[in-house]
C-alpha atoms as a PDB file:
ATOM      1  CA  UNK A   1     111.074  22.958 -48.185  1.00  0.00           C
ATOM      2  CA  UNK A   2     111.346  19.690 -47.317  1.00  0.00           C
ATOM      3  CA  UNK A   3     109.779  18.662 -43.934  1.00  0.00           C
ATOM      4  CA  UNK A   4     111.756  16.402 -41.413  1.00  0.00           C
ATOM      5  CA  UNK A   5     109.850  13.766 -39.305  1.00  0.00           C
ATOM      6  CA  UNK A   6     110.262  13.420 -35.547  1.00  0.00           C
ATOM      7  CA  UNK A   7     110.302   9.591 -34.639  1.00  0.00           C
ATOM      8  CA  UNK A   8     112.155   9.065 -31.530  1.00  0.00           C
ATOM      9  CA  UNK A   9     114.496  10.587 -29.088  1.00  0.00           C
ATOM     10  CA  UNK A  10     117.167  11.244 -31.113  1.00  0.00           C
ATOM     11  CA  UNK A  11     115.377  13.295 -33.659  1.00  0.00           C
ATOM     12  CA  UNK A  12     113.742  15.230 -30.846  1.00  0.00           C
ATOM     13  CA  UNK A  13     117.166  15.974 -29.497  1.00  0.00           C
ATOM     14  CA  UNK A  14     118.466  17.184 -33.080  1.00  0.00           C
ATOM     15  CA  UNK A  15     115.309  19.261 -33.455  1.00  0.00           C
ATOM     16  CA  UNK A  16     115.251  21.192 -30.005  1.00  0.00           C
ATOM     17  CA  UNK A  17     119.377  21.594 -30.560  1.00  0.00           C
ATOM     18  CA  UNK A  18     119.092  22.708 -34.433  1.00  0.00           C
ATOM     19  CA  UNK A  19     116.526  25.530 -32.918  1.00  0.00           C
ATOM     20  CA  UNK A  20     118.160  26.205 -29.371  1.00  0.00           C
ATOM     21  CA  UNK A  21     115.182  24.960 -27.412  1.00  0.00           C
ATOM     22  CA  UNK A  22     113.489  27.757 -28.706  1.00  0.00           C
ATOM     23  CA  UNK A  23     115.087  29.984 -26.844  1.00  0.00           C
ATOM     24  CA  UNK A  24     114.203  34.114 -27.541  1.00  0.00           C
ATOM     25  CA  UNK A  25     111.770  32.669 -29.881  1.00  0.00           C
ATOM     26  CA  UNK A  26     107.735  33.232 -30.329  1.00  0.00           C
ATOM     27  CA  UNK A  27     105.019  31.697 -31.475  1.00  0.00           C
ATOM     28  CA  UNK A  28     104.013  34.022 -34.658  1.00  0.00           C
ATOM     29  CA  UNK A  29     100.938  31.690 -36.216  1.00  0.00           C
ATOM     30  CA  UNK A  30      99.083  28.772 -35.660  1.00  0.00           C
ATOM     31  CA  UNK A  31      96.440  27.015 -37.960  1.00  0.00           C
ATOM     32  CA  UNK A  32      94.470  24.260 -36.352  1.00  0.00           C
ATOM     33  CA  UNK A  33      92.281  21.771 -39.434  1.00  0.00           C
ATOM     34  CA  UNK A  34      90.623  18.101 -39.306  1.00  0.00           C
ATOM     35  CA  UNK A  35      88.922  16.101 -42.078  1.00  0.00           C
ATOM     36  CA  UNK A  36      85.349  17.269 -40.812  1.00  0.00           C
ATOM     37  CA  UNK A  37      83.151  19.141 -42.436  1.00  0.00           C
ATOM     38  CA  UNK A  38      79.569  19.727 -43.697  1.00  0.00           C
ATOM     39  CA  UNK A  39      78.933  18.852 -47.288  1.00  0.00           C
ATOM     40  CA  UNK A  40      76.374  21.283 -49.242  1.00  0.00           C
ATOM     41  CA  UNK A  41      73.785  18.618 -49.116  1.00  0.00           C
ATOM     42  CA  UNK A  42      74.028  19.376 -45.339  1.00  0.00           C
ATOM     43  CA  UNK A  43      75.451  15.956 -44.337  1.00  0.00           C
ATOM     44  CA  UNK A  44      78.687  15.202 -42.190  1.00  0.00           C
ATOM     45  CA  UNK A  45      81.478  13.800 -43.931  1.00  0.00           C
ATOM     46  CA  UNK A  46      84.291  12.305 -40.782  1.00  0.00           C
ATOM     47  CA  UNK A  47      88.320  11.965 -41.171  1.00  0.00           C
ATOM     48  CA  UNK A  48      90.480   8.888 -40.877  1.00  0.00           C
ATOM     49  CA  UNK A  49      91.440   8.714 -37.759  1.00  0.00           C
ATOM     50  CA  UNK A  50      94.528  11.230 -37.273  1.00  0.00           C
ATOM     51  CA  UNK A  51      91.794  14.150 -37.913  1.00  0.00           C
ATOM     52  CA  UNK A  52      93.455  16.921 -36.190  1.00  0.00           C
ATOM     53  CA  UNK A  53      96.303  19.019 -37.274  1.00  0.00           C
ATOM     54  CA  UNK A  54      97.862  21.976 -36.057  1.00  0.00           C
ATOM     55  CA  UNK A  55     100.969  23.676 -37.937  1.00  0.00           C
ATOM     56  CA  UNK A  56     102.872  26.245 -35.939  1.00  0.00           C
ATOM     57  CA  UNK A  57     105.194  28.704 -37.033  1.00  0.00           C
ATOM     58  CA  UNK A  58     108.290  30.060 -34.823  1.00  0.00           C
ATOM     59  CA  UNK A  59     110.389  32.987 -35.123  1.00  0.00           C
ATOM     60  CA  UNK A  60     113.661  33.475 -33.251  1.00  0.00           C
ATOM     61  CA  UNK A  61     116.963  35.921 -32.524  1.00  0.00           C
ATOM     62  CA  UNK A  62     119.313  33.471 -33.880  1.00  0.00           C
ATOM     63  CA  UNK A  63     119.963  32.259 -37.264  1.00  0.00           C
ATOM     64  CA  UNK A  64     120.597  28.878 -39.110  1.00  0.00           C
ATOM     65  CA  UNK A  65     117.759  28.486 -39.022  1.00  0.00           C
ATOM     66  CA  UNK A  66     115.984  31.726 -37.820  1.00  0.00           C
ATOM     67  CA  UNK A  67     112.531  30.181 -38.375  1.00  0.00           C
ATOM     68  CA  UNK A  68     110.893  26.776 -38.469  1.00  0.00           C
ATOM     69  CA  UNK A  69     107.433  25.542 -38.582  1.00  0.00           C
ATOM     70  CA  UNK A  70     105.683  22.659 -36.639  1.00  0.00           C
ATOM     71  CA  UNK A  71     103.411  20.047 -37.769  1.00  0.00           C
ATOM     72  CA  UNK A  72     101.619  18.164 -35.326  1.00  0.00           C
ATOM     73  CA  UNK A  73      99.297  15.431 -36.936  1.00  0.00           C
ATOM     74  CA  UNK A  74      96.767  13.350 -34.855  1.00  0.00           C
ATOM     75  CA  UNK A  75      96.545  16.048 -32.333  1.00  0.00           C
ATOM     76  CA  UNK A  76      94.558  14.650 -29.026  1.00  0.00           C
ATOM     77  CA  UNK A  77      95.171  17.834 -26.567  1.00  0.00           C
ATOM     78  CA  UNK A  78      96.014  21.415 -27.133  1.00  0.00           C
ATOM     79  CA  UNK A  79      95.941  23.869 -24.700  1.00  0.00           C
ATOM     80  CA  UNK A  80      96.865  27.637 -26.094  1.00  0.00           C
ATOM     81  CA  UNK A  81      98.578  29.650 -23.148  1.00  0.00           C
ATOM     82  CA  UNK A  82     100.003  33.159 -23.054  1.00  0.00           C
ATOM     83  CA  UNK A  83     101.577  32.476 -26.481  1.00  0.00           C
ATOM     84  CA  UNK A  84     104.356  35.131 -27.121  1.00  0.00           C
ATOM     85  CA  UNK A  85     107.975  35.445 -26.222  1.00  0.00           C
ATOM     86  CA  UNK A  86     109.547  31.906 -25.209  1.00  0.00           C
ATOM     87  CA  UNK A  87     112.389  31.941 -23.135  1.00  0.00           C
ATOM     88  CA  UNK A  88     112.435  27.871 -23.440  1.00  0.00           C
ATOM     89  CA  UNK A  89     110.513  24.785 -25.459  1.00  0.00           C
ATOM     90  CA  UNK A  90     110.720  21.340 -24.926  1.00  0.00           C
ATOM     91  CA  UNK A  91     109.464  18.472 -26.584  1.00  0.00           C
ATOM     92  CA  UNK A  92     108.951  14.851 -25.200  1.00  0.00           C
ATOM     93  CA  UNK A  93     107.657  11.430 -26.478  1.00  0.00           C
ATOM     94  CA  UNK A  94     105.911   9.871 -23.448  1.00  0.00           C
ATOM     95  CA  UNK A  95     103.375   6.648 -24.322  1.00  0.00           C
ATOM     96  CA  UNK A  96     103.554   7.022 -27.954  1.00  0.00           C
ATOM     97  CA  UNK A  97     102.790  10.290 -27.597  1.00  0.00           C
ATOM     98  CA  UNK A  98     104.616  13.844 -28.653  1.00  0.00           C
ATOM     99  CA  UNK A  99     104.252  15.998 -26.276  1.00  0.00           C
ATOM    100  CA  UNK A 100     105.509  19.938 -27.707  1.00  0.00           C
ATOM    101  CA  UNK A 101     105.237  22.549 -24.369  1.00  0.00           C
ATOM    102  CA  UNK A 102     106.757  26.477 -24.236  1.00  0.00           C
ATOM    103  CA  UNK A 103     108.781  25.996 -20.604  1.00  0.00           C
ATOM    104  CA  UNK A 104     110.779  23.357 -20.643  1.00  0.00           C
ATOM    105  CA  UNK A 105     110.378  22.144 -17.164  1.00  0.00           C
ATOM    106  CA  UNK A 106     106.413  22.149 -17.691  1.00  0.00           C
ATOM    107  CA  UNK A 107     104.843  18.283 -17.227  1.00  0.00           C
ATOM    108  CA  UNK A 108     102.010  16.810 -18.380  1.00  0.00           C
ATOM    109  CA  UNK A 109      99.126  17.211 -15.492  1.00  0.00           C
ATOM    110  CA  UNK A 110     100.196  20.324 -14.742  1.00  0.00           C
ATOM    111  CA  UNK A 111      97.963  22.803 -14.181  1.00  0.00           C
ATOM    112  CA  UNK A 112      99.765  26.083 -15.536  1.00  0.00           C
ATOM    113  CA  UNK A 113      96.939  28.087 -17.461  1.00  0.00           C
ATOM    114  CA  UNK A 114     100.232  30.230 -19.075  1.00  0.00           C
ATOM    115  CA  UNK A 115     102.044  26.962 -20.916  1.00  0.00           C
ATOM    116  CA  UNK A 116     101.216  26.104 -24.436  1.00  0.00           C
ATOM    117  CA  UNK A 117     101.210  22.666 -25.161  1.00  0.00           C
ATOM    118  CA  UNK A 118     100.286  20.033 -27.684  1.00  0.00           C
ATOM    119  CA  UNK A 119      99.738  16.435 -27.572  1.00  0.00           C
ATOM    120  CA  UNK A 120      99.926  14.572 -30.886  1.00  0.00           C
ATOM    121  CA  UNK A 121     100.739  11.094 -32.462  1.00  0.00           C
ATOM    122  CA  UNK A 122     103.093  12.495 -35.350  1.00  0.00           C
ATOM    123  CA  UNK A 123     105.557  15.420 -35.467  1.00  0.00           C
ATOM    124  CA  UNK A 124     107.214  17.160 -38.583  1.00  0.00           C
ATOM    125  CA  UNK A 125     109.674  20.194 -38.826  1.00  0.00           C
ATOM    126  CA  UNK A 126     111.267  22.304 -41.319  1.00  0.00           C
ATOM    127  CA  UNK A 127     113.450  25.171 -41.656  1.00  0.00           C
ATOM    128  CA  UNK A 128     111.580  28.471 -43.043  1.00  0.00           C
ATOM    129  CA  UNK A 129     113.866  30.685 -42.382  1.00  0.00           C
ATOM    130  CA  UNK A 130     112.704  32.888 -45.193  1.00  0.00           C
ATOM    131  CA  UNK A 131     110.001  33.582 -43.596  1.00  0.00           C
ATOM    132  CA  UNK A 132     110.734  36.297 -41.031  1.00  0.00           C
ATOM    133  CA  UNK A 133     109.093  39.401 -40.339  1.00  0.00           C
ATOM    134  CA  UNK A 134     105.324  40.092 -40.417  1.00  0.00           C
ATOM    135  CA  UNK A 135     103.821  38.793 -43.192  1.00  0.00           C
ATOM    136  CA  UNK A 136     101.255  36.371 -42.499  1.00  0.00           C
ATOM    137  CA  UNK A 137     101.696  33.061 -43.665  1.00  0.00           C
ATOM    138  CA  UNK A 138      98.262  31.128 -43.046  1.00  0.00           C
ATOM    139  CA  UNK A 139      96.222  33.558 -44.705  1.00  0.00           C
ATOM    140  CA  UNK A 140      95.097  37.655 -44.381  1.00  0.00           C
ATOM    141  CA  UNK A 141      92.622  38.434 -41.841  1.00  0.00           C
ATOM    142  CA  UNK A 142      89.202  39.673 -43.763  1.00  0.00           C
ATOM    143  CA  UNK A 143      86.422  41.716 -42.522  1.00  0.00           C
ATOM    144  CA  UNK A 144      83.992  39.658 -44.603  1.00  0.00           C
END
């Protein structure tokens, strides 16, 4: 699975076409990580830079492909709305930024507590359509 990196316009457009804009499609997992953590000595070890990542994984009514997932690297917002069924996705690159939403008419600044939306310095895609139906793909819930 090889993934395909988003650098301008024209790769945005070929992404949002290749998966319809998302349309009849849902969010089935996220996984959000960064290069911080607490080593067992107890002291803070920092990232590079780019530290947080989020990879998202789609599901949709239509095939070729019928399921991709997202990787958004150097993540500076994210704001989780009423993830579920999207009707509609866009994704923009405004001041060297990606911008990823689930309405496609949403803008940055608005105020809609019901969009998802991501801001991030890199974007990556690729095609998993072989992963459709429920099985969970960024690990099984524990009760540990």
């Amino acid at each position: 699975m090889e993934w395909n990196e988003v650098e301008g316009v024209e790769d945005i457009n070929k992404l949002l076409k290749t998966f319809g804009y998302f349309h009849d499609s849902c969010l089935k997992e996220l996984v959000m990580w960064n290069d911080f953590h607490v080593q067992k000595d107890l002291s803070m070890a920092f990232g590079d830079g780019l530290d947080n990542n989020i990879k998202m994984l789609f599901q949709r009514q239509f095939n070729d492909p019928s399921a991709i997932e997202l990787l958004f690297e150097g993540v500076k917002e994210f704001h989780l709305g009423d993830a579920g069924l999207i009707l509609d996705a866009n994704l923009i690159l405004q001041d060297g930024m990606f911008i990823w939403a689930d309405a496609y008419d949403w803008k940055p600044n608005d105020n809609a507590e019901d969009v998802t939306w991501i801001f991030s310095m890199k974007v990556k895609w690729r095609d998993v359509s072989h992963w459709m139906g429920d099985e969970r793909r960024y690990g099984e819930l524990t009760e540990s």
